[in-house]
Protein backbone atom coordinates (compact mmCIF):
# COMPACT_ATOMS: atom_id res chain seq x y z
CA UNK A 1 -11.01 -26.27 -24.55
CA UNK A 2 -8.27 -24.57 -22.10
CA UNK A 3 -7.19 -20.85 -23.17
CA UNK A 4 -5.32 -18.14 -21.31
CA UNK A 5 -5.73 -14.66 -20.95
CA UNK A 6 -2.86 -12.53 -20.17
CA UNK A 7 -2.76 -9.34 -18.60
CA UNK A 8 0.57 -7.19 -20.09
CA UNK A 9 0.20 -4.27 -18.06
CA UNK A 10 3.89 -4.07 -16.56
CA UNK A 11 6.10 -2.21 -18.72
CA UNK A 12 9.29 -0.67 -16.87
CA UNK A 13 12.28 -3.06 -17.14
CA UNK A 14 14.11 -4.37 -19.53
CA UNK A 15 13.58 -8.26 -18.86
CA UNK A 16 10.08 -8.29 -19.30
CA UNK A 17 10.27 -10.29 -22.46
CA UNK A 18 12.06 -13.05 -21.00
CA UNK A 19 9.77 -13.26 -17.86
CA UNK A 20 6.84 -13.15 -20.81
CA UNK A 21 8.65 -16.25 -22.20
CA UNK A 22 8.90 -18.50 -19.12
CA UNK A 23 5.13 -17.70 -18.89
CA UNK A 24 4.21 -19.20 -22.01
CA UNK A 25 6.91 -21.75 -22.24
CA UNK A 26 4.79 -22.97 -18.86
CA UNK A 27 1.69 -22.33 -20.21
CA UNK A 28 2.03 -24.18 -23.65
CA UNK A 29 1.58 -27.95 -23.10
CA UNK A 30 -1.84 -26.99 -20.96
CA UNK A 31 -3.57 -24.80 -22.92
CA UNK A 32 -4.76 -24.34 -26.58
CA UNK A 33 -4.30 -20.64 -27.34
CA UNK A 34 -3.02 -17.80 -25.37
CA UNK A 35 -4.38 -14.38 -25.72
CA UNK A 36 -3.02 -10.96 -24.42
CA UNK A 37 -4.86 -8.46 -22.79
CA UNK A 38 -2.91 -4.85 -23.33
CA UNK A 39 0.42 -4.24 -24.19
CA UNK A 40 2.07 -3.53 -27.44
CA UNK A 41 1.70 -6.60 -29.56
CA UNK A 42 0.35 -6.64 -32.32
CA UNK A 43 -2.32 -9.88 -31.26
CA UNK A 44 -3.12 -8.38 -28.06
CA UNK A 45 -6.64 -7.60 -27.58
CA UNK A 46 -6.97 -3.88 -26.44
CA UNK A 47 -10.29 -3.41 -25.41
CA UNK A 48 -10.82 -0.81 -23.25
CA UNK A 49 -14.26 -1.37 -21.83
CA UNK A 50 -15.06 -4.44 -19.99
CA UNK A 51 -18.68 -5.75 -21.88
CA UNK A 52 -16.73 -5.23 -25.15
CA UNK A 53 -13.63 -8.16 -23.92
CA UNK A 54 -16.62 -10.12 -22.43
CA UNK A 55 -18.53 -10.50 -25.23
CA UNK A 56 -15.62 -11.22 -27.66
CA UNK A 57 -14.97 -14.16 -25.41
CA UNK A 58 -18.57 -15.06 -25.42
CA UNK A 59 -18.82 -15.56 -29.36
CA UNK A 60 -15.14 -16.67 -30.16
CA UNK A 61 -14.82 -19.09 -27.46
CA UNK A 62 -18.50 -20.12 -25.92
CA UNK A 63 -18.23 -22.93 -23.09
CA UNK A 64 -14.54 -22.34 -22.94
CA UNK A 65 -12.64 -22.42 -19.26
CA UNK A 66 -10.31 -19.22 -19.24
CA UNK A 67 -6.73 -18.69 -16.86
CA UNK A 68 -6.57 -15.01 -16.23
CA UNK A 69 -3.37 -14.76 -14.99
CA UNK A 70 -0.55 -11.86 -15.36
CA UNK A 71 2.14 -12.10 -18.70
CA UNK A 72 4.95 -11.92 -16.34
CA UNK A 73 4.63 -14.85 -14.06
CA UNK A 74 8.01 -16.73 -14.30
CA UNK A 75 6.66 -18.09 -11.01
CA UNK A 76 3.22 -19.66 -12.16
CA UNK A 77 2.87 -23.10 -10.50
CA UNK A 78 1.54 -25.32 -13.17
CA UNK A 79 1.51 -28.51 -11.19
CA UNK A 80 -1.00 -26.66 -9.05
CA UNK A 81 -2.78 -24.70 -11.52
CA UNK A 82 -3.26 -27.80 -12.89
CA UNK A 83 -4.84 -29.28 -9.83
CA UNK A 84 -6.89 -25.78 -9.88
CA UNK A 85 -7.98 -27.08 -13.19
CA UNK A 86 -8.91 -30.09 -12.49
CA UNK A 87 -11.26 -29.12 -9.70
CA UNK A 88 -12.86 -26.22 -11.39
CA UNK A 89 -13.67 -29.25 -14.17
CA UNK A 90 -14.75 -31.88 -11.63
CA UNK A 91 -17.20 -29.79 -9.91
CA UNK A 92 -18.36 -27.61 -12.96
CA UNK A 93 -17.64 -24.38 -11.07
CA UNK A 94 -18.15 -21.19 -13.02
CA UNK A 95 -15.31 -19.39 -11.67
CA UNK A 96 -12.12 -20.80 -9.08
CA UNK A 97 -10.05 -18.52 -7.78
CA UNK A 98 -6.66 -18.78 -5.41
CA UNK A 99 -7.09 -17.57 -1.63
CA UNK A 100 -4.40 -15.74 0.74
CA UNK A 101 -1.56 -16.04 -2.01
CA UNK A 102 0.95 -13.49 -3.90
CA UNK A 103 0.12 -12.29 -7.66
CA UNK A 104 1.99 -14.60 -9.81
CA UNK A 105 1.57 -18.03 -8.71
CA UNK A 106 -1.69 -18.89 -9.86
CA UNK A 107 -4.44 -17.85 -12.06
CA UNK A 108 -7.91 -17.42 -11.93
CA UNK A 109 -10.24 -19.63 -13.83
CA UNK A 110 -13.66 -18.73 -14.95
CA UNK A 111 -15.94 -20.61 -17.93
CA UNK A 112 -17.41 -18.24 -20.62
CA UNK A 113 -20.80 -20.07 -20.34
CA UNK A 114 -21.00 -17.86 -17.74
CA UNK A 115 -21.04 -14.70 -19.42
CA UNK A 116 -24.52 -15.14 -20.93
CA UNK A 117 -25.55 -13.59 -17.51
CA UNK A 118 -22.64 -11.80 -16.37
CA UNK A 119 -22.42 -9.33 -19.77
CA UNK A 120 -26.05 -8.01 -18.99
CA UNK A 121 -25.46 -6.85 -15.72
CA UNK A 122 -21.94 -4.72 -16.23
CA UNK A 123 -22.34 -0.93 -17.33
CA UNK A 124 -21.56 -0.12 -20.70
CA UNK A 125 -18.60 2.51 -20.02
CA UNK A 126 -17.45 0.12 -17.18
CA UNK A 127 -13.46 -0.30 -17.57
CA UNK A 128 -11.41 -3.53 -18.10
CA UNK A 129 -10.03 -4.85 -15.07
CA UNK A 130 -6.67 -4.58 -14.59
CA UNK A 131 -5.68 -7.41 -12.58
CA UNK A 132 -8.46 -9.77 -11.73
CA UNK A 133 -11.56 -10.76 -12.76
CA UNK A 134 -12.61 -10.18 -9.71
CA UNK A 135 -12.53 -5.92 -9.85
CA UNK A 136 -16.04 -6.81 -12.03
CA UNK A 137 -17.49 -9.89 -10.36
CA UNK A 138 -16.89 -8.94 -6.77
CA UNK A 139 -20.55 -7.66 -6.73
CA UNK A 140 -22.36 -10.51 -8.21
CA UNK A 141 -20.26 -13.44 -6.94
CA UNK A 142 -22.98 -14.80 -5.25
CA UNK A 143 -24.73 -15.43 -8.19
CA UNK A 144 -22.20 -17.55 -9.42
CA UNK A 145 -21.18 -21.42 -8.14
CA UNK A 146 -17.06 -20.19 -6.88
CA UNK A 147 -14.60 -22.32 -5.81
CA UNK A 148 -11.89 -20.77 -3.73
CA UNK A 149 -8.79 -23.05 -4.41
CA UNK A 150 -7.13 -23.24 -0.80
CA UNK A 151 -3.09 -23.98 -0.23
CA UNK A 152 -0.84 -24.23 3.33
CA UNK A 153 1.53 -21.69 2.42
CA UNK A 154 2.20 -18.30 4.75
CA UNK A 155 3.44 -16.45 2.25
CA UNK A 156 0.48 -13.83 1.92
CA UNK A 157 2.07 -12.13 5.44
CA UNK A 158 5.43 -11.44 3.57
CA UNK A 159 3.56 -8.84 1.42
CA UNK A 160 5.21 -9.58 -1.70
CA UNK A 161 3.68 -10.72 -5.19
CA UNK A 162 5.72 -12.52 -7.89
CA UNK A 163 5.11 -10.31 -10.36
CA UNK A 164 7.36 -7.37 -11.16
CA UNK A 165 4.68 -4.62 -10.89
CA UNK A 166 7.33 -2.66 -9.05
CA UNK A 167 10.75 -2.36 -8.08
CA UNK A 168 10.68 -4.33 -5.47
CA UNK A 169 9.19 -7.34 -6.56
CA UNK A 170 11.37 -7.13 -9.42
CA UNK A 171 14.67 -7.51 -7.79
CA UNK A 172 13.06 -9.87 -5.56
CA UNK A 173 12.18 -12.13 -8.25
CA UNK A 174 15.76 -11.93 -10.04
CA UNK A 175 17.26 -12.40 -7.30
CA UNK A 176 15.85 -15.74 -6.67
CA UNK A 177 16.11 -16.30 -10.67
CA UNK A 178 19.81 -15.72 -10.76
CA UNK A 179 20.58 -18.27 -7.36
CA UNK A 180 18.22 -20.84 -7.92
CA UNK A 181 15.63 -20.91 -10.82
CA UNK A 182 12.18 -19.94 -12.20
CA UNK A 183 11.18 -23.49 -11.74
CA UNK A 184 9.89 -23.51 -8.22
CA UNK A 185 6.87 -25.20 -6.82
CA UNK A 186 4.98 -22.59 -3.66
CA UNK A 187 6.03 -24.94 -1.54
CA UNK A 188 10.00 -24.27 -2.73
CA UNK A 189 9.82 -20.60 -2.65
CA UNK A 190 8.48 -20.47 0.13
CA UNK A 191 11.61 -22.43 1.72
CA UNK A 192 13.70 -19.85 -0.55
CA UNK A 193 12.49 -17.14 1.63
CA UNK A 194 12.63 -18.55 5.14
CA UNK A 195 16.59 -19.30 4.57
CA UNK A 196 16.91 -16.18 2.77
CA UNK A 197 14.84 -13.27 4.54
CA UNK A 198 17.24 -10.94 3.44
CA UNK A 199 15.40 -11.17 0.09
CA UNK A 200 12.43 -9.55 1.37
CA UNK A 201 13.60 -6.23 2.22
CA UNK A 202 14.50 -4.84 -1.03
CA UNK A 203 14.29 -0.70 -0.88
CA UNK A 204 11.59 1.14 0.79
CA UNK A 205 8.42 1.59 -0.75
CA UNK A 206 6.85 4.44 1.91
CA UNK A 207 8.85 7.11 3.39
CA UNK A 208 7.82 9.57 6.00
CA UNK A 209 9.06 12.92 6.06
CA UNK A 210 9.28 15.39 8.74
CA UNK A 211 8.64 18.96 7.39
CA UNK A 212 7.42 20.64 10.79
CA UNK A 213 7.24 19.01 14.35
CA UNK A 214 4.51 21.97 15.29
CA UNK A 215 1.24 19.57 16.62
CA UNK A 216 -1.32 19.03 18.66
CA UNK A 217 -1.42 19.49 22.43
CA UNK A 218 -3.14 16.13 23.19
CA UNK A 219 -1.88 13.67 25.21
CA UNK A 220 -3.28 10.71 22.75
CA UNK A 221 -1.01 12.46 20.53
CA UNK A 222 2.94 13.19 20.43
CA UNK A 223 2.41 16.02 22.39
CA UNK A 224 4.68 17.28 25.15
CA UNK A 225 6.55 13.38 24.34
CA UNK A 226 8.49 15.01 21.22
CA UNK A 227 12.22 16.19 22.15
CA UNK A 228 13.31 18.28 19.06
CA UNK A 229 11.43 21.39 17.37
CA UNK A 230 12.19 22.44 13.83
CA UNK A 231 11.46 22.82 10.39
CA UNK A 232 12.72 21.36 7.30
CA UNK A 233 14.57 23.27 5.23
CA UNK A 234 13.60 23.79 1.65
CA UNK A 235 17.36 22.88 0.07
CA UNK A 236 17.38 19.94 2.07
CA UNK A 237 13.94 19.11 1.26
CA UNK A 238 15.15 18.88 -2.40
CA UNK A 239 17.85 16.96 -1.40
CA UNK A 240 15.91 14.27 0.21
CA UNK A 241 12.80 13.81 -2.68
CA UNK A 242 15.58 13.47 -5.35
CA UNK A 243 17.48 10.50 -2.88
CA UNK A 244 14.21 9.19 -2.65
CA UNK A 245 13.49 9.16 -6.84
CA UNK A 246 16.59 8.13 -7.59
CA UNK A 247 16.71 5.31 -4.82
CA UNK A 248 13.21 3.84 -5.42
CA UNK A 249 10.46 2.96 -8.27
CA UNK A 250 6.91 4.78 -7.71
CA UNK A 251 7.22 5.09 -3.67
CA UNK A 252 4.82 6.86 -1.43
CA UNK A 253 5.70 9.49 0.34
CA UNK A 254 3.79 11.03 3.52
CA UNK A 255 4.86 14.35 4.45
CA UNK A 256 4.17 15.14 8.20
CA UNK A 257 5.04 12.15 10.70
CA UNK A 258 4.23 13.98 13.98
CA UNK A 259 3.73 17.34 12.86
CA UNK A 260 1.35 19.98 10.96
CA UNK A 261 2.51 19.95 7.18
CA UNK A 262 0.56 23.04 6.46
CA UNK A 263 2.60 25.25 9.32
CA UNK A 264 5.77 25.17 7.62
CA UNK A 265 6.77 29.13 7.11
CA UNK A 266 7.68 27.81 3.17
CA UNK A 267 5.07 25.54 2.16
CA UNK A 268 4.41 26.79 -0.83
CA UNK A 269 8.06 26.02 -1.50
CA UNK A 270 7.53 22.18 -0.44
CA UNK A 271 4.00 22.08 -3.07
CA UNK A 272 6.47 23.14 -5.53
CA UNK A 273 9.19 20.82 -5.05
CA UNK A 274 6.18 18.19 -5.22
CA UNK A 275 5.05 19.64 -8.21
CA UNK A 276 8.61 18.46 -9.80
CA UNK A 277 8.23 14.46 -8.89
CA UNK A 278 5.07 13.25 -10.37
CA UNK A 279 6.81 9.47 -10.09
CA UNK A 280 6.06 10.10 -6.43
CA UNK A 281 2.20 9.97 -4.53
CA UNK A 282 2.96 12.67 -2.05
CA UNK A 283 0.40 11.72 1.30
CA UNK A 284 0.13 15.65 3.05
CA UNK A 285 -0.84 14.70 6.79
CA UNK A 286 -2.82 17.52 8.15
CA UNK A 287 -3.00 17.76 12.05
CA UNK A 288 -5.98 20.32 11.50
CA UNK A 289 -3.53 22.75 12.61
CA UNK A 290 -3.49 24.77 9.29
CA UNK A 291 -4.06 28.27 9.26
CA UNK A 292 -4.20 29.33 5.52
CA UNK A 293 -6.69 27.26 3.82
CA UNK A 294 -5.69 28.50 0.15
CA UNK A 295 -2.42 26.53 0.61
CA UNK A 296 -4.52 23.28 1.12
CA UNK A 297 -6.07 24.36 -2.61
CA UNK A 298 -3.08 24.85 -4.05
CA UNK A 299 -2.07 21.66 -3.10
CA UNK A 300 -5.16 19.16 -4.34
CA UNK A 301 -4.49 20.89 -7.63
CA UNK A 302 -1.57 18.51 -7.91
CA UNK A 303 -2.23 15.08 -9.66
CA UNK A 304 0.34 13.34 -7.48
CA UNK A 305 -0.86 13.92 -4.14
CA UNK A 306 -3.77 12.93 -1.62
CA UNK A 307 -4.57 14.75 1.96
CA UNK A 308 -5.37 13.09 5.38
CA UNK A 309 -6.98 15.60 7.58
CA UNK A 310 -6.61 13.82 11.43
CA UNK A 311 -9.94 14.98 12.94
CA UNK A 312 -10.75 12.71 15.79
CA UNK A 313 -13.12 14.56 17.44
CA UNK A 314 -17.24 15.35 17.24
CA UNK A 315 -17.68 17.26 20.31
CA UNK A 316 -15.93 20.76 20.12
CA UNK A 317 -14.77 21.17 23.52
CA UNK A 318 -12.54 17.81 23.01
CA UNK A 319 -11.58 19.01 19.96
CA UNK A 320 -9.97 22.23 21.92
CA UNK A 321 -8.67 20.25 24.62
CA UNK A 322 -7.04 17.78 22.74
CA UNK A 323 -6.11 19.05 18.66
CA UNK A 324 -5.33 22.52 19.86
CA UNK A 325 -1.38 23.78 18.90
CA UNK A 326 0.69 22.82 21.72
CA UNK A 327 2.55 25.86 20.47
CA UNK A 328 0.31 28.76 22.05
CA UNK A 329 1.38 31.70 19.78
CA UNK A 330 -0.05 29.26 16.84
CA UNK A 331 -4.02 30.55 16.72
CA UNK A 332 -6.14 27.55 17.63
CA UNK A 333 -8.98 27.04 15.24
CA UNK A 334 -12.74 26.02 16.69
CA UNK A 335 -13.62 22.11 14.77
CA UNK A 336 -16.83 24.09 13.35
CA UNK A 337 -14.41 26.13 11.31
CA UNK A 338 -12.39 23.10 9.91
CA UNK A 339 -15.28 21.12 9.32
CA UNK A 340 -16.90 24.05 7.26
CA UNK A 341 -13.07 24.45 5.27
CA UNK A 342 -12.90 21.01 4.68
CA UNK A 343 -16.50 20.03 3.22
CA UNK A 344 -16.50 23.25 0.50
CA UNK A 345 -12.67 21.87 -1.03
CA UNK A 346 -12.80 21.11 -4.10
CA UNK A 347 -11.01 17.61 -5.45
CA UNK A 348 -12.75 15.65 -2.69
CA UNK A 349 -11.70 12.40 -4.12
CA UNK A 350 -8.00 13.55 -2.90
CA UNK A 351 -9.13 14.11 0.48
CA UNK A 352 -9.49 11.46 3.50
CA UNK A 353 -10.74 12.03 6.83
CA UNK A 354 -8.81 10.40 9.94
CA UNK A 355 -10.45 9.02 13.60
CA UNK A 356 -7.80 7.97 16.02
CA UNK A 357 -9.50 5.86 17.79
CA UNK A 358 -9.50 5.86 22.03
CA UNK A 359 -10.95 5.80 24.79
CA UNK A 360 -11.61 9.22 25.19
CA UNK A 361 -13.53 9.84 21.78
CA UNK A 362 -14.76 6.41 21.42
CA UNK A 363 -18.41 7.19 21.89
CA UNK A 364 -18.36 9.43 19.19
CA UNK A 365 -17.46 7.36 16.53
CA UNK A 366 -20.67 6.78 15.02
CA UNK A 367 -21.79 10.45 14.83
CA UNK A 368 -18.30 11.14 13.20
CA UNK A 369 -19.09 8.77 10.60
CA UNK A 370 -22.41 10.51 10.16
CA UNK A 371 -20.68 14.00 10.21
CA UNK A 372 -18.21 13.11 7.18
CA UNK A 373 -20.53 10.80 5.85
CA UNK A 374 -20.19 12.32 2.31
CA UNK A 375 -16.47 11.11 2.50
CA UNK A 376 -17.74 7.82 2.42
CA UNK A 377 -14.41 4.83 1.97
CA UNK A 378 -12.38 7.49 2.29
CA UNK A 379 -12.67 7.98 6.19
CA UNK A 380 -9.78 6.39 8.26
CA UNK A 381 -10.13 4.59 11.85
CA UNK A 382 -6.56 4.72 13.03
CA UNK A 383 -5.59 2.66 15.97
CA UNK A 384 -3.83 4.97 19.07
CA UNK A 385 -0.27 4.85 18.86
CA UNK A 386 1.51 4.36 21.97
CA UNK A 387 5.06 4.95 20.60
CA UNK A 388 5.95 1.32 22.23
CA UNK A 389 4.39 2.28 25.75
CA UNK A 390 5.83 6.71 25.77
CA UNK A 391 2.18 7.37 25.94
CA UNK A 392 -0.86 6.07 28.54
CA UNK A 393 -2.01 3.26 27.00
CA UNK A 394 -5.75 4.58 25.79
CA UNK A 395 -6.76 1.66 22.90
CA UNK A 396 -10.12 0.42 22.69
CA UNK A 397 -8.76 -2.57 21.78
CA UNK A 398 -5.46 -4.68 20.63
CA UNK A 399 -6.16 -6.04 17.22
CA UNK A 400 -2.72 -8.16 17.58
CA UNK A 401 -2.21 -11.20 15.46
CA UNK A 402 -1.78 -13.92 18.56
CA UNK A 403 1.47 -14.80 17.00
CA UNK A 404 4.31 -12.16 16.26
CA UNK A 405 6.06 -12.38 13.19
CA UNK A 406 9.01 -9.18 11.78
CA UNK A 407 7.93 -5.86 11.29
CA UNK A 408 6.32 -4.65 8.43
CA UNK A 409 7.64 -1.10 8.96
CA UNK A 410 11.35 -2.36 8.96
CA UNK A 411 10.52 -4.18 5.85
CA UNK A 412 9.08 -1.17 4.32
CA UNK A 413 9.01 2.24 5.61
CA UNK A 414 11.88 4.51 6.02
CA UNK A 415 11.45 7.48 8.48
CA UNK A 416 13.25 10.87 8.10
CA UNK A 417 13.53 13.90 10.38
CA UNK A 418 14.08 16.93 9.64
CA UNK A 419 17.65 17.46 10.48
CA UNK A 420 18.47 14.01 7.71
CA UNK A 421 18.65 11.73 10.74
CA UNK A 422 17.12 8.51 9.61
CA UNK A 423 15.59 6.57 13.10
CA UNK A 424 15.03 3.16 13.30
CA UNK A 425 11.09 3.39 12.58
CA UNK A 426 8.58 5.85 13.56
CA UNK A 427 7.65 4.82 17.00
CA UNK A 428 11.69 5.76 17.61
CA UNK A 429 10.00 9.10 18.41
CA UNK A 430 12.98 10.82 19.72
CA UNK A 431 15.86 8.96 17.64
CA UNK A 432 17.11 6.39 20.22
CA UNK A 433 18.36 4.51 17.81
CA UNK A 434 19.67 6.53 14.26
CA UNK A 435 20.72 4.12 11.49
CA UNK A 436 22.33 6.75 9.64
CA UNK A 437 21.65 10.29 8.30
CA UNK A 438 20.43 11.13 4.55
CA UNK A 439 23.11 14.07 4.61
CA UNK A 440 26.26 12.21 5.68
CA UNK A 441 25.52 8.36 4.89
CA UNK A 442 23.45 8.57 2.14
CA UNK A 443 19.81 6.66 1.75
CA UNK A 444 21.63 3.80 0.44
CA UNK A 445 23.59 3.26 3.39
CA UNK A 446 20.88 4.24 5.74
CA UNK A 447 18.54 1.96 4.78
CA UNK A 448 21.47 -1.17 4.79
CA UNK A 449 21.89 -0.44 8.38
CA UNK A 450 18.59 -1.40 9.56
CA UNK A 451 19.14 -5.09 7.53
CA UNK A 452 20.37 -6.29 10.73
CA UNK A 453 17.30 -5.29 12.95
CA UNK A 454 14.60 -6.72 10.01
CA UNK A 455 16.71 -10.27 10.37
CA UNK A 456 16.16 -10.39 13.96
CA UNK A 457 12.68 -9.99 13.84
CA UNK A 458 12.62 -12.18 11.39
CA UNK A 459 14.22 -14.70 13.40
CA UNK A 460 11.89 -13.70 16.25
CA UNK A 461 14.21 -11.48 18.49
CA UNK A 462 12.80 -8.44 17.61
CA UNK A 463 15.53 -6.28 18.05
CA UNK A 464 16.74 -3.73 19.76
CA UNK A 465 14.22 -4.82 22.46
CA UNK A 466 13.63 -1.72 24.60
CA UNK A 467 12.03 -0.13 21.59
CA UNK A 468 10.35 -3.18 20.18
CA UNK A 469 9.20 -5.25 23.00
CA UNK A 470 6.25 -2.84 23.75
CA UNK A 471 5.50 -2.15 20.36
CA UNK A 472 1.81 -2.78 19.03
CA UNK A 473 2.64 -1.33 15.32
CA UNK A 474 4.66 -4.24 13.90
CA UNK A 475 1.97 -5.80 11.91
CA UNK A 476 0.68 -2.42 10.16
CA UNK A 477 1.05 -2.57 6.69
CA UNK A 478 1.04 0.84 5.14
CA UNK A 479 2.60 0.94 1.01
């Protein structure tokens, strides 16, 4: 017996019951009953706690292979899942799974004659997962004969699932509904995208900000490179979070770029305007330049936002030399003081801790692991950024890919100053090249002008090459 489980946890657009349709219309002729998990039908099965959907497969369906797979997959591959199927049968595996591939083209297969031992080892209270089997199993998957169910296809580097789980991936999808089908094989969409890479870069999904350009003295840092000095001002700081809401679905937004968030003269004014978009994850980049730790407070209060403190530094005389204000009339705090602020916050869980990695601090990156130790996954090892050669090249190392493929920040990412000018990415440190301004063009219009620069690169010219030959960020992924 062949069922499927399927996840209905997407819920912000208006075609969702057709996509839901061309999943089970696919579905039907392979399997013998499909189950929901979630949603608001009245079959679905909405249990909330992991053991408790376990067990009710255990006794309703014993020795019984399930397809986890999302409801809205008009993409799902059944002549492959069916190969999938037919493997995880052949060689009795208790759970197959797809490798390197988007959301949406194939499930995940496990048999419930597995769950005798699986239910005794998850916590009572521990959650359904919300997307894969694997959330739960990751821990024990050794315990369990796997089969990873291998294809050719490159489409993992686009960064792109086929399921609409945001706005981006939905338009992508209709798109490629509306001028060709939802009956693709991988191997066609794939083609789809190669002639149409235009399809790829939807609307931007991370946007960085620049509230204050006051930061560090440092030469591993912006430093003395920067041209322009300013502040954001709080009307035009509304201006640019409502473009951004009204332009895309549940972005991220960082608020800092080069500069010390926590220095602008009105920052209680910004926490307040980011009070107002709870749609939005607001990412505050600290350059440890703050001065009034209560502001930091008020902020981790908020649900929607998270704080990266950039640290860097064990030793405190390289902390002075280096993450002191380049700004002298801005009072330079000693790292014991920081440290001390930082560990008593409250809200932790908001807070991550940031290493930029060089040569000159190198050797301490073990004992700054053991320093912020009780921050655990939440400390960040960020590669030096050389703003495509501006700064003395000081990486430990070039983590590449051997082969270059288009930029994953022209893709994504949209970059804003604080005078609206809108650059080409963030290594365009001193607006070389302006695609538009927020103010005058709109974020619309700003965004459309870099289409031209994302199709070069995707064509592998990787314009405009002064800026881009050099550059080492191209294959950071951020949102």
């Amino acid at each position: 017996m062949l069922i499927a489980l399927l996840i209905d946890n997407i819920d912000f657009f208006e075609e969702k019951e057709d996509f839901i349709n061309i999943t089970i219309e696919k579905l039907k002729p392979i399997v013998d009953k499909i189950y929901f998990l979630g949603g608001k039908r009245k079959d679905s099965l909405n249990f909330t706690k992991a053991k408790e959907l376990f067990s009710f497969l255990k006794n309703k369906h014993p020795d019984t292979n399930v397809l986890i797979l999302n409801a809205c997959s008009p993409f799902l591959d059944i002549a492959l899942t069916q190969e999938m199927i037919s493997e995880h049968l052949e060689y009795v595996f208790d759970y197959t799974y797809p490798e390197n591939l988007p959301a949406g083209i194939l499930p995940e297969i496990f048999d419930t004659a597995m769950l005798e031992f699986f239910i005794p080892t998850i916590p009572e209270e521990l959650p359904v997962f919300k997307n894969s089997i694997r959330e739960i199993i990751e821990g024990e998957i050794s315990s369990y004969d796997c089969n990873i169910f291998i294809t050719d296809t490159e489409l993992s580097k686009y960064r792109i699932d086929f399921i609409p789980n945001n706005l981006n991936n939905l338009n992508l999808i209709k798109e490629i509904i509306e001028k060709n089908s939802y009956s693709l094989s991988l191997k066609k969409l794939e083609e789809i995208l190669i002639e149409n890479p235009s399809f790829l870069r939807q609307r931007p999904t991370y946007y960085e900000i620049e509230v204050s350009t006051e930061r560090e003295k440092g030469e591993i840092f912006a430093s003395n490179h920067l041209k322009r000095s300013g502040f954001i001002k709080i009307e035009d700081f509304k201006k640019i979070v409502e473009e951004i809401h009204k332009f895309s679905y549940n972005p991220v937004v960082s608020l800092g770029l080069y500069g010390e968030v926590f220095l602008h003269p009105e920052i209680d004014s910004i926490i307040e305007v980011v009070s107002s978009y709870k749609d939005i994850l607001f990412i505050f980049e600290s350059r440890g330049l703050y001065q009034d730790i209560e502001k930091i407070k008020k902020t981790l209060t908020l649900k929607n936002v998270k704080i990266i403190f950039d640290m860097s530094f064990i030793d405190p005389d390289k902390f002075r030399l280096y993450k002191s204000p380049l700004n002298d009339i801005i009072p330079s705090k000693e790292l014991s003081t920081i440290e001390k602020d930082i560990k008593n916050l409250d809200n932790k869980e908001k807070i991550y801790i940031q290493f930029t990695r060089t040569k000159v601090n190198e050797e301490e990156l073990m004992k700054f692991y053991e320093n912020w130790s009780e921050f655990k996954d939440r400390i960040i090892i960020k590669k030096l950024d050389t703003f495509c050669g501006l700064l003395v090249n000081q990486r430990v190392v070039d983590l590449s890919p051997v082969k270059r493929f288009f930029c994953y920040h022209l893709k994504n990412d949209m970059v804003i100053f604080f005078n609206g000018d809108v650059p080409l990415c963030r290594q365009d440190l001193n607006g070389s090249h302006i695609v538009g301004n927020i103010f005058k063009d709109g974020i619309k219009n700003c965004w459309e002008n870099g289409n031209e620069y994302f199709l070069s690169h995707f064509n592998g010219s990787f314009e405009p090459e002064k800026l881009c030959k050099n550059c080492d960020e191209w294959w950071i992924f951020n949102f």
